[in-house]
N, C-alpha and C. Protein backbone atom coordinates (compact mmCIF):
# COMPACT_ATOMS: atom_id res chain seq x y z
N UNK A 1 108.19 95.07 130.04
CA UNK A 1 109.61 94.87 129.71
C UNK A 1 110.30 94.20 130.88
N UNK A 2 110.96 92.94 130.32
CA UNK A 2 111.70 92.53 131.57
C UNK A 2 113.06 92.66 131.88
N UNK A 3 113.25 92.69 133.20
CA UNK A 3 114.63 93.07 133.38
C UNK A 3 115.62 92.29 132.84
N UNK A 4 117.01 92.85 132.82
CA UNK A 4 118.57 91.62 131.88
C UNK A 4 118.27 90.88 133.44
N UNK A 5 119.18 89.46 133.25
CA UNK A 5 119.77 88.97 134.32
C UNK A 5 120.81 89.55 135.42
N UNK A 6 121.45 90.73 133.47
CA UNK A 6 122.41 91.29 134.79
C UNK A 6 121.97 92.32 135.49
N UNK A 7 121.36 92.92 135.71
CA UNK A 7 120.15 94.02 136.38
C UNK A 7 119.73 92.91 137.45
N UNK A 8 118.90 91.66 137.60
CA UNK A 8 118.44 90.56 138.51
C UNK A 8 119.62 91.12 139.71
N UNK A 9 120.70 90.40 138.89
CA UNK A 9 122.23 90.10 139.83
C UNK A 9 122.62 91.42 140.74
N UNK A 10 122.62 92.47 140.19
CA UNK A 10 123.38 93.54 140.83
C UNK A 10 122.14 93.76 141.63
N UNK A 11 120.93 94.21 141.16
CA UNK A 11 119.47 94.47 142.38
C UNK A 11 119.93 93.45 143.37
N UNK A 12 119.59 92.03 143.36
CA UNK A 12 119.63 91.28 144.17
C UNK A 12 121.22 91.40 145.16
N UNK A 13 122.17 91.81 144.81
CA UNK A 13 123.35 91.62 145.71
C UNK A 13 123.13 93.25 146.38
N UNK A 14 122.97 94.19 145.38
CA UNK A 14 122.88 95.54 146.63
C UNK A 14 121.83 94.85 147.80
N UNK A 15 120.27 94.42 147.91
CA UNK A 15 120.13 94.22 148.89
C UNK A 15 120.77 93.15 149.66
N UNK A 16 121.34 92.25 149.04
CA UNK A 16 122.07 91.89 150.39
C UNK A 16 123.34 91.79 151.23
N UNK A 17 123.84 93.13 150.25
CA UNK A 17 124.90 93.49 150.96
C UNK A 17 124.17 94.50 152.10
N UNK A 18 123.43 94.99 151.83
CA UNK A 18 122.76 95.87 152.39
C UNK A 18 121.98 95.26 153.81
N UNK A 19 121.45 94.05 153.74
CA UNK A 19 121.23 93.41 154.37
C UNK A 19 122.65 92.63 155.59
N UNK A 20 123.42 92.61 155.34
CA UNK A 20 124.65 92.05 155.77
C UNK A 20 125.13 93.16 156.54
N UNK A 21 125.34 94.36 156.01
CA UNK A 21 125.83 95.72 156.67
C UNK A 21 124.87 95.63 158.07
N UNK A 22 123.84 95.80 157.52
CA UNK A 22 122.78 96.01 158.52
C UNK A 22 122.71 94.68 159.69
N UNK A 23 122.99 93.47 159.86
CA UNK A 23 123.24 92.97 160.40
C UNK A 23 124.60 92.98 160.98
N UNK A 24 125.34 93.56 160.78
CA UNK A 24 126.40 93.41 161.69
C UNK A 24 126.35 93.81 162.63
N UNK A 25 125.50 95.06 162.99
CA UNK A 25 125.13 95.96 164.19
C UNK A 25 123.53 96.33 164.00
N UNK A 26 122.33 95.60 164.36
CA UNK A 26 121.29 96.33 164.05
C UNK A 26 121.29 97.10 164.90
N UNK A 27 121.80 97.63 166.01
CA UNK A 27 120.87 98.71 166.82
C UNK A 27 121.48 99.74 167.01
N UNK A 28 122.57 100.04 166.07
CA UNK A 28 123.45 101.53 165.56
C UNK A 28 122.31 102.08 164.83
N UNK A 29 121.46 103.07 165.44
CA UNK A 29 120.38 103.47 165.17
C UNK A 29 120.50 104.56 163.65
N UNK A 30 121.51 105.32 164.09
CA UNK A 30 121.71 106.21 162.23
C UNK A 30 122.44 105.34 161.28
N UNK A 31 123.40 104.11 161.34
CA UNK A 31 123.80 103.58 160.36
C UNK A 31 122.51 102.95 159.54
N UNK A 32 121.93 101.83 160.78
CA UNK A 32 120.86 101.08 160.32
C UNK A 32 119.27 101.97 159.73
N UNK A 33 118.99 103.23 159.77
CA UNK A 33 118.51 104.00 159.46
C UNK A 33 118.85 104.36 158.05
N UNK A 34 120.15 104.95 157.56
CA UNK A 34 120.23 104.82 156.48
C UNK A 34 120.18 103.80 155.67
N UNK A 35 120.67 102.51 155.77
CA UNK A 35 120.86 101.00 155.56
C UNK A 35 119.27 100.91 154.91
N UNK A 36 118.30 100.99 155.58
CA UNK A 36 117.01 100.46 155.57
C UNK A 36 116.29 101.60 154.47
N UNK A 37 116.77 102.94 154.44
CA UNK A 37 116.41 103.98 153.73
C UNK A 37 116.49 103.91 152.05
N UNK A 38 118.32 103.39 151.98
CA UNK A 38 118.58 103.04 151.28
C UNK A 38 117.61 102.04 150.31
N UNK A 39 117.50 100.72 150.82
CA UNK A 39 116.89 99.33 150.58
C UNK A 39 115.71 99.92 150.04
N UNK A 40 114.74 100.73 151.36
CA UNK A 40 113.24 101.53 150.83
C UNK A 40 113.61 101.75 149.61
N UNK A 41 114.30 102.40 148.99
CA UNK A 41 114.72 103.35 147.90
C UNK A 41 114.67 101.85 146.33
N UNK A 42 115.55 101.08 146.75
CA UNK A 42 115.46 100.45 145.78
C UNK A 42 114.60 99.85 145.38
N UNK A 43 113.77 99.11 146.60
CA UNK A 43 112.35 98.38 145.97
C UNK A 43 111.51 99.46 145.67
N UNK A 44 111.35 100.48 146.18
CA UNK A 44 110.72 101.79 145.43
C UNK A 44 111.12 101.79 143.66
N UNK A 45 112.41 102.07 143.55
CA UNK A 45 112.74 101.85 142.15
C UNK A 45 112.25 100.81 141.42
N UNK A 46 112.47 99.86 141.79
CA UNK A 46 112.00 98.41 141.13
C UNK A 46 110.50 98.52 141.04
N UNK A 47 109.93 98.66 142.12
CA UNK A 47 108.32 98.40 141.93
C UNK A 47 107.95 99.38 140.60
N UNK A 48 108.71 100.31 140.65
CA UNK A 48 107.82 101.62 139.62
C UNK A 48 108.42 101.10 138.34
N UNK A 49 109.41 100.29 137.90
CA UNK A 49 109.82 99.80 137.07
C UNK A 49 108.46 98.48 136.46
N UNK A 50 108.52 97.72 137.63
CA UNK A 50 107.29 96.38 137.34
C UNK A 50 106.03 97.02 136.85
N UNK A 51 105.62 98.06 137.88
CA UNK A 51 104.54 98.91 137.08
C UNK A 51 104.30 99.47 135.87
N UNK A 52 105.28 99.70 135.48
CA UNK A 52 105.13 100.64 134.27
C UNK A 52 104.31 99.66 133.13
N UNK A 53 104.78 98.44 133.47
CA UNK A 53 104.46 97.21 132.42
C UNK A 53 103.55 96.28 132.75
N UNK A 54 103.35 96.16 134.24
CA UNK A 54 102.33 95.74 134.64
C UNK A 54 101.56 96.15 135.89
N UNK A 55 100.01 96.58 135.88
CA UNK A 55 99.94 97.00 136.77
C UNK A 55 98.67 96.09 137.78
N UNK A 56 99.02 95.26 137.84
CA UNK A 56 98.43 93.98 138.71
C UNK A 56 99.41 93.61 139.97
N UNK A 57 99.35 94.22 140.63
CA UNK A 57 99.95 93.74 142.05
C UNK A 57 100.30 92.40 142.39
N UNK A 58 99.35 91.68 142.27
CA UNK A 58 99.26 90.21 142.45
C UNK A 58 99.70 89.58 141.14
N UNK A 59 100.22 90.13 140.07
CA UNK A 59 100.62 89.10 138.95
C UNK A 59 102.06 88.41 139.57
N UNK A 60 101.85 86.95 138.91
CA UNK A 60 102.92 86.18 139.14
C UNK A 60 104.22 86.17 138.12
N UNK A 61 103.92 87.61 137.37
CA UNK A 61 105.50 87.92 136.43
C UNK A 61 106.36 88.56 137.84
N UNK A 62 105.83 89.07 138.34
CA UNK A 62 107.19 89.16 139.25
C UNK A 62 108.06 88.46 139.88
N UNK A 63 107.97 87.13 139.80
CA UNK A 63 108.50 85.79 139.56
C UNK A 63 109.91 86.25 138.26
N UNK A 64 109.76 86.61 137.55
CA UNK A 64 110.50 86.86 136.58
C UNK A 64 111.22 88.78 136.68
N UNK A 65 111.04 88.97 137.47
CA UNK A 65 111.46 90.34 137.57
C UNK A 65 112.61 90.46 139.10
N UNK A 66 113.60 91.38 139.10
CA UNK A 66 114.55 91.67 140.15
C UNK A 66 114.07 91.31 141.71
N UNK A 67 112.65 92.25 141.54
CA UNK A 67 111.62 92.45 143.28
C UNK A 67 111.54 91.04 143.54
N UNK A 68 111.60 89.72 142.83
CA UNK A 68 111.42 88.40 143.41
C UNK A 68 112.93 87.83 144.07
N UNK A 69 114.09 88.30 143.43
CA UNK A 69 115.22 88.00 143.75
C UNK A 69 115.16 88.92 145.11
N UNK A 70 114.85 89.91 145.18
CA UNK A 70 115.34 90.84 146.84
C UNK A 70 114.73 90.62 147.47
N UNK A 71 113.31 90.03 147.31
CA UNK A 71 112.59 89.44 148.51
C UNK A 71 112.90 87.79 148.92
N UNK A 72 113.46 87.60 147.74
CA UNK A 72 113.93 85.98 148.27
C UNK A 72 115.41 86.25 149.42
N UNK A 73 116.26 87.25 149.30
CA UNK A 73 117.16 87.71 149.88
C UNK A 73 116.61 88.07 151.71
N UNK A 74 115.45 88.27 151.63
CA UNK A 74 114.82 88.99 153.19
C UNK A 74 114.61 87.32 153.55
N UNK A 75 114.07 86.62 152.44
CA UNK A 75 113.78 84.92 153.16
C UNK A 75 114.74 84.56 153.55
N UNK A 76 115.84 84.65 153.42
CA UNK A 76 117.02 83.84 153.62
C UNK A 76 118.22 84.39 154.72
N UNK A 77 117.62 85.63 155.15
CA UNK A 77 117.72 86.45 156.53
C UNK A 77 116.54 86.32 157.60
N UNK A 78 116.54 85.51 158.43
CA UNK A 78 114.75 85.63 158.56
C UNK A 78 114.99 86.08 159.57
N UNK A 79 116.20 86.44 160.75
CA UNK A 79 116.24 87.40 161.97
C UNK A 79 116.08 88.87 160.89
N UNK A 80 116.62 89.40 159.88
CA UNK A 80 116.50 90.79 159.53
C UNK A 80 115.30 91.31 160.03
N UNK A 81 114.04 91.00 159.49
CA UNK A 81 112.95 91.13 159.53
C UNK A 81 112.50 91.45 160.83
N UNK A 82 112.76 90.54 161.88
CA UNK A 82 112.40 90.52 163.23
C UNK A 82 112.99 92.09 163.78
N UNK A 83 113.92 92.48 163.49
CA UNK A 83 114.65 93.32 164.38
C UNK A 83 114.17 94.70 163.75
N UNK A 84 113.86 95.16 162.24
CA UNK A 84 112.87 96.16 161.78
C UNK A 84 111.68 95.94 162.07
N UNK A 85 111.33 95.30 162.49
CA UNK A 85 109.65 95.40 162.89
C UNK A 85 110.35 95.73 164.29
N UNK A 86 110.99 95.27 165.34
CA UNK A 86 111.22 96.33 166.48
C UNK A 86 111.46 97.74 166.68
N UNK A 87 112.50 97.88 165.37
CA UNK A 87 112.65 99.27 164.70
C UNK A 87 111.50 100.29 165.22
N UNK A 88 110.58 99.79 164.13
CA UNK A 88 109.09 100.30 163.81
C UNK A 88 108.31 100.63 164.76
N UNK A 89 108.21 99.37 165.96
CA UNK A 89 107.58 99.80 167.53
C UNK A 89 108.07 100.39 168.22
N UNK A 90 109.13 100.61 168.16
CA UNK A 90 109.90 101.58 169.67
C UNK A 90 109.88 102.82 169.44
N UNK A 91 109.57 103.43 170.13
CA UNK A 91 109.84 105.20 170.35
C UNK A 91 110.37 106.18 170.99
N UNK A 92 111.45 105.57 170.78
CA UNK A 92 112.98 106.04 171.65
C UNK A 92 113.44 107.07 170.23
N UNK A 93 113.34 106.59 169.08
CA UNK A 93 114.20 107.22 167.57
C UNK A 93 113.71 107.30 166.82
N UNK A 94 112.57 108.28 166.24
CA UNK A 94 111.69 108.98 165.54
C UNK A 94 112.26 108.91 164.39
N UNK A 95 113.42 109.10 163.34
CA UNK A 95 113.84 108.45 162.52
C UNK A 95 114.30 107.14 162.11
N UNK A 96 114.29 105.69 163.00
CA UNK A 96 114.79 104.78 162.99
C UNK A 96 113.52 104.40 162.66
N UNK A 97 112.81 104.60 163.06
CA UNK A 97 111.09 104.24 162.94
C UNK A 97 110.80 104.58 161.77
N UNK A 98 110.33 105.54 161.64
CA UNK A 98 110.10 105.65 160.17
C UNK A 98 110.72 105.14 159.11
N UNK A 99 112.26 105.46 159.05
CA UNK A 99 112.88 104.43 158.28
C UNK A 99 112.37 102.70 158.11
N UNK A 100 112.40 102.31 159.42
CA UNK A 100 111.79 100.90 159.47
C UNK A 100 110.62 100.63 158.75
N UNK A 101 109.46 101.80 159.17
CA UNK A 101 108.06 101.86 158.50
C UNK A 101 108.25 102.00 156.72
N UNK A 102 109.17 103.08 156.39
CA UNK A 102 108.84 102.93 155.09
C UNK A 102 109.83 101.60 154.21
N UNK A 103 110.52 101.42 155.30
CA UNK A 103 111.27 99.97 153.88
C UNK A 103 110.38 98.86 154.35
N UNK A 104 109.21 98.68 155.27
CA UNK A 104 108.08 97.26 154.93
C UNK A 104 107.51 98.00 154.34
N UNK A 105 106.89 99.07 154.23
CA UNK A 105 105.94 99.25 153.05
C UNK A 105 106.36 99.15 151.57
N UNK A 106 107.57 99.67 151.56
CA UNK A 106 107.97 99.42 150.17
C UNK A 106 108.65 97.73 149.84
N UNK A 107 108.82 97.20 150.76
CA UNK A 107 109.35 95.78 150.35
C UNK A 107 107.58 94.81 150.29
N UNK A 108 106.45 95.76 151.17
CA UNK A 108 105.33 94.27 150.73
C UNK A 108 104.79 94.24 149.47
N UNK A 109 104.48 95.00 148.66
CA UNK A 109 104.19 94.93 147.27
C UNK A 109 103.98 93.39 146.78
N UNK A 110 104.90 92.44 146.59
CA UNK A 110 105.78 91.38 145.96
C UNK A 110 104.86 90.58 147.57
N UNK A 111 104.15 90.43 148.48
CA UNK A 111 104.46 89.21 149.04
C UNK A 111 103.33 88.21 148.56
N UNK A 112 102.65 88.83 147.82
CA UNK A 112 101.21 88.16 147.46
C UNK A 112 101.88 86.23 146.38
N UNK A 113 103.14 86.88 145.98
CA UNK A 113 104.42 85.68 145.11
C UNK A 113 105.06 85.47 146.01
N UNK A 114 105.28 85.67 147.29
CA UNK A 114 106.38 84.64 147.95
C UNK A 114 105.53 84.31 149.27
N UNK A 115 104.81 83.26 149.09
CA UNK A 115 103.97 83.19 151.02
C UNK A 115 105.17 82.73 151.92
N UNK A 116 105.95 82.33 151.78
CA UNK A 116 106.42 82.16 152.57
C UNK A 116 107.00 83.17 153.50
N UNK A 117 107.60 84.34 152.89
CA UNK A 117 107.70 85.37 153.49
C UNK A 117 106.68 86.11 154.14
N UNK A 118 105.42 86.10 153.16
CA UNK A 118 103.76 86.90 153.67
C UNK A 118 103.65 85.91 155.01
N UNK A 119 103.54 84.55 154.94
CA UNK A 119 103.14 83.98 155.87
C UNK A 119 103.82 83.26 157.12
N UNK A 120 104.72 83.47 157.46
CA UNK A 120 105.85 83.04 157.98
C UNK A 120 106.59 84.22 158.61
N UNK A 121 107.22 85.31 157.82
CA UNK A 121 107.08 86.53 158.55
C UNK A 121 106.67 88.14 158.36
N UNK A 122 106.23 88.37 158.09
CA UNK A 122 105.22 89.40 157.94
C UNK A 122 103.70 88.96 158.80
N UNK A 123 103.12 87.85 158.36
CA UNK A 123 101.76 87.76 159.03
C UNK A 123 102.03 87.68 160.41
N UNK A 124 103.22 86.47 160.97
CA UNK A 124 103.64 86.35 162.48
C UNK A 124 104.17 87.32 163.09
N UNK A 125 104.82 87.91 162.55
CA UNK A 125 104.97 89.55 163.22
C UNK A 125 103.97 90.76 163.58
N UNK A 126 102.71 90.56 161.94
CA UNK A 126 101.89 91.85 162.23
C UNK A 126 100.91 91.53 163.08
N UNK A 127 100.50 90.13 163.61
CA UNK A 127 99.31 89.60 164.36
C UNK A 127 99.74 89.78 165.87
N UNK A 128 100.88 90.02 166.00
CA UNK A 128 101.53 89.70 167.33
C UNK A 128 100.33 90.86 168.75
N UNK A 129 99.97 90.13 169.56
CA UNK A 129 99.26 91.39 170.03
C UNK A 129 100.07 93.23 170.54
N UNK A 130 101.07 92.96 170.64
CA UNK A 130 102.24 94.38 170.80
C UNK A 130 102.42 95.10 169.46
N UNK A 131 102.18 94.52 168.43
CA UNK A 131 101.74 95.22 166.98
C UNK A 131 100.82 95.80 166.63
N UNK A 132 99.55 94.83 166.91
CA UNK A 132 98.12 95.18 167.07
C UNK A 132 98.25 96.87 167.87
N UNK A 133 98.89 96.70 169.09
CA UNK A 133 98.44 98.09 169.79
C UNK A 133 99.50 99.26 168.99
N UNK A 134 100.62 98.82 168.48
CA UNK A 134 101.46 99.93 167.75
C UNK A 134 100.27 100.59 166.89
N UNK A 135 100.00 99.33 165.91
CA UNK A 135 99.15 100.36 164.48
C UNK A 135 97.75 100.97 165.53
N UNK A 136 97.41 100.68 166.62
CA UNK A 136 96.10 101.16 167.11
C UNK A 136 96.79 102.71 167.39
N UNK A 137 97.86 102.87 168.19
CA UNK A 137 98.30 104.47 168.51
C UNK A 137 98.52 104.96 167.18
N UNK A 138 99.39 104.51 165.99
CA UNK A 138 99.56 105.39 165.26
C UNK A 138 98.55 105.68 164.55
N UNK A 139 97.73 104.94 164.32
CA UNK A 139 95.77 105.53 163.78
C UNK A 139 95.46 106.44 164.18
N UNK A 140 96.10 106.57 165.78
CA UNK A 140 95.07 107.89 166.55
C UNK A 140 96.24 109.25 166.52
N UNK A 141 98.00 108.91 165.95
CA UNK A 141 98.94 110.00 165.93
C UNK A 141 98.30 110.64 164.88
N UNK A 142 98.81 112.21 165.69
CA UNK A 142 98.14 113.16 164.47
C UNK A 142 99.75 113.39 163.26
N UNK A 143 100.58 112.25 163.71
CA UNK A 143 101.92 112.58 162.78
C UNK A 143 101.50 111.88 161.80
N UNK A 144 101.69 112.42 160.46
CA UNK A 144 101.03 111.95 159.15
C UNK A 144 102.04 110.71 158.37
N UNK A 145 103.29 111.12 158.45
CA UNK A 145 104.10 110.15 157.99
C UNK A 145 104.05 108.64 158.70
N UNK A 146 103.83 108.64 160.14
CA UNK A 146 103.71 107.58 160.72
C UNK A 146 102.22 106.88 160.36
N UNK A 147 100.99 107.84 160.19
CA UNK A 147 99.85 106.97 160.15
C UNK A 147 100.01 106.32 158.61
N UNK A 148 100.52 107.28 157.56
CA UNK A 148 100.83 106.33 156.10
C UNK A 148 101.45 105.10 156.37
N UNK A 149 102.71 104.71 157.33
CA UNK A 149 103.47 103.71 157.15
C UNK A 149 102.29 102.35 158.04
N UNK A 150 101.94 102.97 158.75
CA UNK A 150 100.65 102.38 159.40
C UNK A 150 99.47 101.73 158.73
N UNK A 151 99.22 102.55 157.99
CA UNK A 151 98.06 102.14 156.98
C UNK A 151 98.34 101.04 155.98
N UNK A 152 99.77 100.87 155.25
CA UNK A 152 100.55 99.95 154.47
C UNK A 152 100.71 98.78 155.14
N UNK A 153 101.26 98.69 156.81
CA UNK A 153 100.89 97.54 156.91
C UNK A 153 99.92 96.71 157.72
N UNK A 154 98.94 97.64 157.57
CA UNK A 154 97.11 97.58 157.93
C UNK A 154 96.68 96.75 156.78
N UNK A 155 97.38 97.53 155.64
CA UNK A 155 97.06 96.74 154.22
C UNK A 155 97.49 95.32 154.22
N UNK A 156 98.49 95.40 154.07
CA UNK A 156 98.96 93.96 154.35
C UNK A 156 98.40 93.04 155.14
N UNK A 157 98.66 93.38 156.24
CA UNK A 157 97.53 92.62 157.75
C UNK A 157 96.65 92.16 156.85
N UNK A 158 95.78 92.77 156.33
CA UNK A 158 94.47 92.66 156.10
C UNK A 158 93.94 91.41 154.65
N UNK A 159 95.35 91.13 154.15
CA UNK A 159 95.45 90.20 153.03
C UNK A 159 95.50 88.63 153.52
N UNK A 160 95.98 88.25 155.34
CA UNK A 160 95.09 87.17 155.88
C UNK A 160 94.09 87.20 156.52
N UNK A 161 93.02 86.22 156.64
CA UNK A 161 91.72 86.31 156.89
C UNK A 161 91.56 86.21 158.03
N UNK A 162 92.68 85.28 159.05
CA UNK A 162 91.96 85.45 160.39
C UNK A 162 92.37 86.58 161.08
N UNK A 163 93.85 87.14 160.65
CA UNK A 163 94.18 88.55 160.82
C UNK A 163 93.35 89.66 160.75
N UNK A 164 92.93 89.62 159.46
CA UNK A 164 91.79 90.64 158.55
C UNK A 164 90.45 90.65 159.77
N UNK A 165 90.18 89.35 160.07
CA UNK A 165 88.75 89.29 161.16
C UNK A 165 88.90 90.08 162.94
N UNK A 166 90.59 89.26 162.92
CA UNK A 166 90.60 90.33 164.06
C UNK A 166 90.77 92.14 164.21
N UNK A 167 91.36 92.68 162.91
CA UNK A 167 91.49 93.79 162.91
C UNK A 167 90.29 94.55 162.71
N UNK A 168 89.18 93.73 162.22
CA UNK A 168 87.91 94.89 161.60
C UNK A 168 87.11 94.48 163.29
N UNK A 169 87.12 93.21 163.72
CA UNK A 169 86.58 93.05 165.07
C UNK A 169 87.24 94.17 166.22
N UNK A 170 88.30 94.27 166.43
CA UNK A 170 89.05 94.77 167.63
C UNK A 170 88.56 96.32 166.83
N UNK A 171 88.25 96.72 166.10
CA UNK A 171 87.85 98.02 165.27
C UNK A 171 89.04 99.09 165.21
N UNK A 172 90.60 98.59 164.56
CA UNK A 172 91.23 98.87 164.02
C UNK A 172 90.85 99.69 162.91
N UNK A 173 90.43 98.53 161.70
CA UNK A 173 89.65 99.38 160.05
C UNK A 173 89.28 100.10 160.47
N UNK A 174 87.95 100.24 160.68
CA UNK A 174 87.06 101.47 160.83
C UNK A 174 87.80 103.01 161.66
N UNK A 175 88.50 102.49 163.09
CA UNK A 175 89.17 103.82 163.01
C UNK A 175 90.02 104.22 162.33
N UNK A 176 90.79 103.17 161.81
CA UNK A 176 91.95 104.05 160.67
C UNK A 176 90.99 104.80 159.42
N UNK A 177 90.24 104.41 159.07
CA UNK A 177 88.99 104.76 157.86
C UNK A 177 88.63 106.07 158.42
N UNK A 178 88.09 106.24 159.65
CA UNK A 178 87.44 107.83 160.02
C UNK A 178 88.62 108.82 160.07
N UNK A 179 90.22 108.05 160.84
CA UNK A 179 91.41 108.70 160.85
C UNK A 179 91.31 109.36 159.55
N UNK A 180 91.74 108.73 158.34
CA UNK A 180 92.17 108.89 157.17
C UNK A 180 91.30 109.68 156.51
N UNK A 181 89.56 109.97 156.54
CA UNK A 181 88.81 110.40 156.62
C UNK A 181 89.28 112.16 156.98
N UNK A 182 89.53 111.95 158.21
CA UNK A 182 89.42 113.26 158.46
C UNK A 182 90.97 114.02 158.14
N UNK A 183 92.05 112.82 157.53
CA UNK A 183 92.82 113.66 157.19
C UNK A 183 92.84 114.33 156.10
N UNK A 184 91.84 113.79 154.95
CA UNK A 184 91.64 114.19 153.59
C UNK A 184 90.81 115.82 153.74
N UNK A 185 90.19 115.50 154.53
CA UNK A 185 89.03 116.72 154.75
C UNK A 185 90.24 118.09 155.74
N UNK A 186 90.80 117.69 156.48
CA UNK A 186 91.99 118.71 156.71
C UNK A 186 92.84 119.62 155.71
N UNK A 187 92.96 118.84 154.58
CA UNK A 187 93.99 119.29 153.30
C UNK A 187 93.21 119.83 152.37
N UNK A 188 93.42 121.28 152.51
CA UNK A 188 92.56 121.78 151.43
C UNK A 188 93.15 121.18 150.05
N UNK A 189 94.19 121.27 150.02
CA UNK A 189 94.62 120.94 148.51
C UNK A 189 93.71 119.15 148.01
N UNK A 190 93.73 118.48 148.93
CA UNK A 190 92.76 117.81 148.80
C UNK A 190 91.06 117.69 148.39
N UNK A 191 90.83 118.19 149.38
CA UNK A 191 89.39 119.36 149.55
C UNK A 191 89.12 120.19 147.89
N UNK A 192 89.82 120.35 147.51
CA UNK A 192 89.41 121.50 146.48
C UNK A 192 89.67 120.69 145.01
N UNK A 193 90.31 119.95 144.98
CA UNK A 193 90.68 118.79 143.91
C UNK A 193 89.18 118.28 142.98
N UNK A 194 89.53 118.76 141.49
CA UNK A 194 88.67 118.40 141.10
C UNK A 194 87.50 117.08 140.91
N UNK A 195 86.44 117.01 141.46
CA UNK A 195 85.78 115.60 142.20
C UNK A 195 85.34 115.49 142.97
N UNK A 196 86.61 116.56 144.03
CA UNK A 196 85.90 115.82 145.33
C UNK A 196 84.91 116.15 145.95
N UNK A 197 84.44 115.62 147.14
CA UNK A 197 83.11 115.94 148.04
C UNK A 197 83.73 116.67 149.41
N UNK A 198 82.75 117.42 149.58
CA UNK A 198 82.97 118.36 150.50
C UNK A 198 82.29 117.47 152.03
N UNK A 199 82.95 117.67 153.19
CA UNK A 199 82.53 116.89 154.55
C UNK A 199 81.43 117.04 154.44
N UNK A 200 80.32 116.42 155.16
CA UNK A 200 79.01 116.03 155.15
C UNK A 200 78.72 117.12 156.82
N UNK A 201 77.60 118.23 156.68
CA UNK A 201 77.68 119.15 157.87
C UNK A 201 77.80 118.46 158.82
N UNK A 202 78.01 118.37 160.72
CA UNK A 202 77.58 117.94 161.54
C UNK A 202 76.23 118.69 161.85
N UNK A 203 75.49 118.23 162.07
CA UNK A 203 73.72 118.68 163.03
C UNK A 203 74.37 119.26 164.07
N UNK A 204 73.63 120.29 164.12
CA UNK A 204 73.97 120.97 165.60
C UNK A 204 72.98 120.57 166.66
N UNK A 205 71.72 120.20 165.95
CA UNK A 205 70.87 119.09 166.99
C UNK A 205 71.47 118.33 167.69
């Protein structure tokens, strides 16, 4: 089911009023916190909306759906972007961060339809080597909310190839994989879920 136009219009102007707020002052750390919380929230809404009807990530109907109008809105801000991915690295404000972390995860969904945004900024930001070492610490934080927002844009990373080569080389993947690994095996409610496999013993040899 596709969205009215007038649904397009109002999605597309909340984010960029939202976007505008947030630029007037990015580094009012609780305004811009909520600002970005907010935004999370809506492409959250929207995506579960696109899903319901289609569930291909990479289909090019989202071309025709709201999530193409609010990400064309982040293109046409292209400092926004820059200054939440600083958000995201600094660790001065344990909520500014996270906030930051979860509105890129919920805004990459949609970049596989706009390269210009995937490739231009998202890829030039996540390759940067001071990024590289962010997602390397939060792989190894035992804080769970931070390694999820971590892992999303591990995902992403990992959708260009020379990116993708350096992250499985520098052995990023693989530790986030044993990370994630051993967080499943921590959660019993996990653990006990019908299916699953129980950890494999260690040898005491």
């Amino acid at each position: 089911m596709e969205s009215s136009p007038d649904t397009q219009v109002v999605d597309m102007d909340r984010i960029q009023g939202l976007v505008d707020r947030f630029m007037r002052d990015p580094d009012d750390g609780a305004r811009v916190s909520d600002l970005l919380l907010e935004a999370a929230t809506l492409f959250e809404q929207e995506e579960s909306k696109f899903r319901q009807s289609n569930a291909d990530t990479f289909s090019s109907e989202r071309k025709h759906h709201p999530i193409w109008e609010m990400l064309a809105a982040l293109v046409r801000n292209e400092h926004f972007l820059g200054h939440v991915f600083s958000h995201f690295m600094q660790r001065r404000d344990a909520v500014l961060q996270a906030a930051a972390g979860r509105f890129l995860v919920s805004a990459g969904p949609g970049l596989s339809v706009l390269p210009t945004l995937q490739q231009s900024m998202f890829m030039e930001l996540l390759t940067q080597d001071t990024m590289e070492e962010r997602l390397f610490e939060m792989v190894a934080n035992p804080s769970l909310p931070m390694i999820v927002w971590a892992e999303g844009l591990l995902a992403y990373a990992l959708l260009d190839d020379h990116c993708a080569d350096e992250l499985v080389r520098k052995g990023l993947v693989p530790n986030f994989l044993r990370r994630l690994r051993g967080i499943v095996f921590e959660d019993a409610s996990i653990c006990e879920a019908p299916g699953a496999k129980s950890a494999p013993q260690q040898d005491d040899g």
